[in-house]
Protein backbone atom coordinates (compact mmCIF):
# COMPACT_ATOMS: atom_id res chain seq x y z
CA UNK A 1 -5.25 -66.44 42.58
CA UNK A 2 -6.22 -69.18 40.51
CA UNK A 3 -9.71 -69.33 42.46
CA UNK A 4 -10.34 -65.76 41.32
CA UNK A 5 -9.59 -66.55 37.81
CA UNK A 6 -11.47 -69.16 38.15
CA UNK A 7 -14.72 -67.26 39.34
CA UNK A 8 -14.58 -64.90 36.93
CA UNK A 9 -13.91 -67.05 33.60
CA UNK A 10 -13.84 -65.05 30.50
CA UNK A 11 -15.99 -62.14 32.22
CA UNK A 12 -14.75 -58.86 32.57
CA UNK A 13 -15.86 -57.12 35.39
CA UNK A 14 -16.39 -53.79 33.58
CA UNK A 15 -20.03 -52.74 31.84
CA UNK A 16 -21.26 -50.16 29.55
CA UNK A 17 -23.94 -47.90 30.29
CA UNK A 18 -27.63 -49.14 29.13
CA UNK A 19 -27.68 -48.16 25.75
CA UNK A 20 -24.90 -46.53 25.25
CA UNK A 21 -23.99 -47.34 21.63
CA UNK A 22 -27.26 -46.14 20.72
CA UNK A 23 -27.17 -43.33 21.89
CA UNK A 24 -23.13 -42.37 21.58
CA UNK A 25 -23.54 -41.40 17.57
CA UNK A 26 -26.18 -38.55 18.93
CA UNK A 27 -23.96 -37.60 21.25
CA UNK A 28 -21.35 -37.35 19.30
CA UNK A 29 -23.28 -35.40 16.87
CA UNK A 30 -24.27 -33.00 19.21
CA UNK A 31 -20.86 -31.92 20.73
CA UNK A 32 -19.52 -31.47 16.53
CA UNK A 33 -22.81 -29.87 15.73
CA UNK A 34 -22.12 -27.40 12.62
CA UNK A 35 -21.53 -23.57 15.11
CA UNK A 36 -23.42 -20.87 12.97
CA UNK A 37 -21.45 -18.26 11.62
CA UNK A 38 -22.15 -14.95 11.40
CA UNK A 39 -21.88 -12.76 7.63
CA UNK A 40 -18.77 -10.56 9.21
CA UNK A 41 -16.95 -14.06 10.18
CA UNK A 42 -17.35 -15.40 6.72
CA UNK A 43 -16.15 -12.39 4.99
CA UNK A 44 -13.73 -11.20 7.61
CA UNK A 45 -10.73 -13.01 4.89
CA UNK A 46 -12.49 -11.20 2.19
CA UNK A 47 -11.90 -7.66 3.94
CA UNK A 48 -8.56 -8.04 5.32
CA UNK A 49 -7.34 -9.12 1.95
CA UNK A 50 -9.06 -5.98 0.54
CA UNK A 51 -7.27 -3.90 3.64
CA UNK A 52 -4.46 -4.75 2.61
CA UNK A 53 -4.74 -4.02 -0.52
CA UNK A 54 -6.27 -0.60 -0.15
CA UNK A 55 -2.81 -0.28 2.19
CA UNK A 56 -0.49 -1.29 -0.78
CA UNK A 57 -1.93 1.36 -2.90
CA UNK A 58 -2.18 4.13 -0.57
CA UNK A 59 1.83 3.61 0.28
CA UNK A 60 2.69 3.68 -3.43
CA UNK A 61 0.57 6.34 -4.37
CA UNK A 62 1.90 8.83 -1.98
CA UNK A 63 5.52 7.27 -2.87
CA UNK A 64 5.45 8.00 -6.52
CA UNK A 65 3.26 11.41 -5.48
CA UNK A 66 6.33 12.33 -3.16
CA UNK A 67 8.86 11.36 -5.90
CA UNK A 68 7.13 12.85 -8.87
CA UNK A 69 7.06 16.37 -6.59
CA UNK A 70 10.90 15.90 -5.76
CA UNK A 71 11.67 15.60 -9.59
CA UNK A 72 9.02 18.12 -10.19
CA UNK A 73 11.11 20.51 -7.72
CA UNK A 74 14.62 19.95 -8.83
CA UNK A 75 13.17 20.91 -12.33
CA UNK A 76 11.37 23.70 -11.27
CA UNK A 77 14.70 24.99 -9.81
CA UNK A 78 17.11 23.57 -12.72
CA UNK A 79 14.26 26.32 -14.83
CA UNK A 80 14.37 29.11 -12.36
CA UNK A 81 18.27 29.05 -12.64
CA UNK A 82 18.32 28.88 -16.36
CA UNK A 83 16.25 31.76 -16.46
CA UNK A 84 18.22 33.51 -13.90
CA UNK A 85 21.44 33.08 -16.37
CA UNK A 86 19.61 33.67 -19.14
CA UNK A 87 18.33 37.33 -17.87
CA UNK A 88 21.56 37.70 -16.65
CA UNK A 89 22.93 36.95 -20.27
CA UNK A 90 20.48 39.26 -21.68
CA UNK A 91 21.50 41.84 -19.24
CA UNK A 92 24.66 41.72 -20.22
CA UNK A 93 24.33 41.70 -23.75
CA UNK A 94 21.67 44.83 -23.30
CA UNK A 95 24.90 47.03 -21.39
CA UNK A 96 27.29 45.73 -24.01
CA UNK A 97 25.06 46.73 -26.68
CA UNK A 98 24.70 49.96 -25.20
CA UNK A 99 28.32 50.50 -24.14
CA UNK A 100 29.05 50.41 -27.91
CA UNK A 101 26.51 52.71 -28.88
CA UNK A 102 26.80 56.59 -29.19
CA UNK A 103 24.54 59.50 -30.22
CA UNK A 104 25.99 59.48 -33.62
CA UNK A 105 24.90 55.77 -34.61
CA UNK A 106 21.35 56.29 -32.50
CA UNK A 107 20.54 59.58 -35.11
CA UNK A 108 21.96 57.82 -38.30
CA UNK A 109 20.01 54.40 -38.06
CA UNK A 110 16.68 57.02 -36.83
CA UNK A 111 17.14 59.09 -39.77
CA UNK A 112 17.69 55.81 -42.39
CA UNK A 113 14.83 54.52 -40.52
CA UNK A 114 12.36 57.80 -41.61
């Protein structure tokens, strides 16, 4: 062993390639070279952030539409059943009225009338 240490000294028996720390920053270069990148890849962020924006206000549009018709609904029927008791509390005022009225009283308040 120590004659083959001796042969070989301080050597290595490895050796680079002619050149080939010139030429390693172009290669280098070359494989990281800047890719181009096409206008819908540079504003693809832009328009998903504006999807999903446009998504947010569709949703709570047609939430507060739907809600605004539901209270619009219950009002609209809350209305239709006041009116319903109301003409029924005309109605029966009307055949009260009526009930308590004779021929007599219609030709007195006619004739005070004229």
């Amino acid at each position: 062993m120590k004659n083959t240490l001796q042969n070989f000294g301080n050597r290595t028996p490895f050796k680079e390639p002619e050149n080939y720390f010139e030429k390693l920053p172009s290669i280098i270069n070359s494989k990281i070279a800047p890719k181009k990148v096409s206008f819908f890849e540079k504003t693809k962020p832009i328009l998903y952030f504006a999807a999903m924006f446009l998504g947010f206000y569709v949703i709570i549009h047609f939430a507060i539409r739907t809600l605004n018709n539901d209270f619009d609904s219950n009002s609209l029927l809350a209305q239709q059943e006041k009116q319903t008791n109301n003409t029924t509390t005309e109605d029966s005022y009307y055949n009260y009225v009526v009930s308590e009225l004779d021929e007599e009283m219609i030709v007195d308040y006619l004739l005070a009338k004229n």
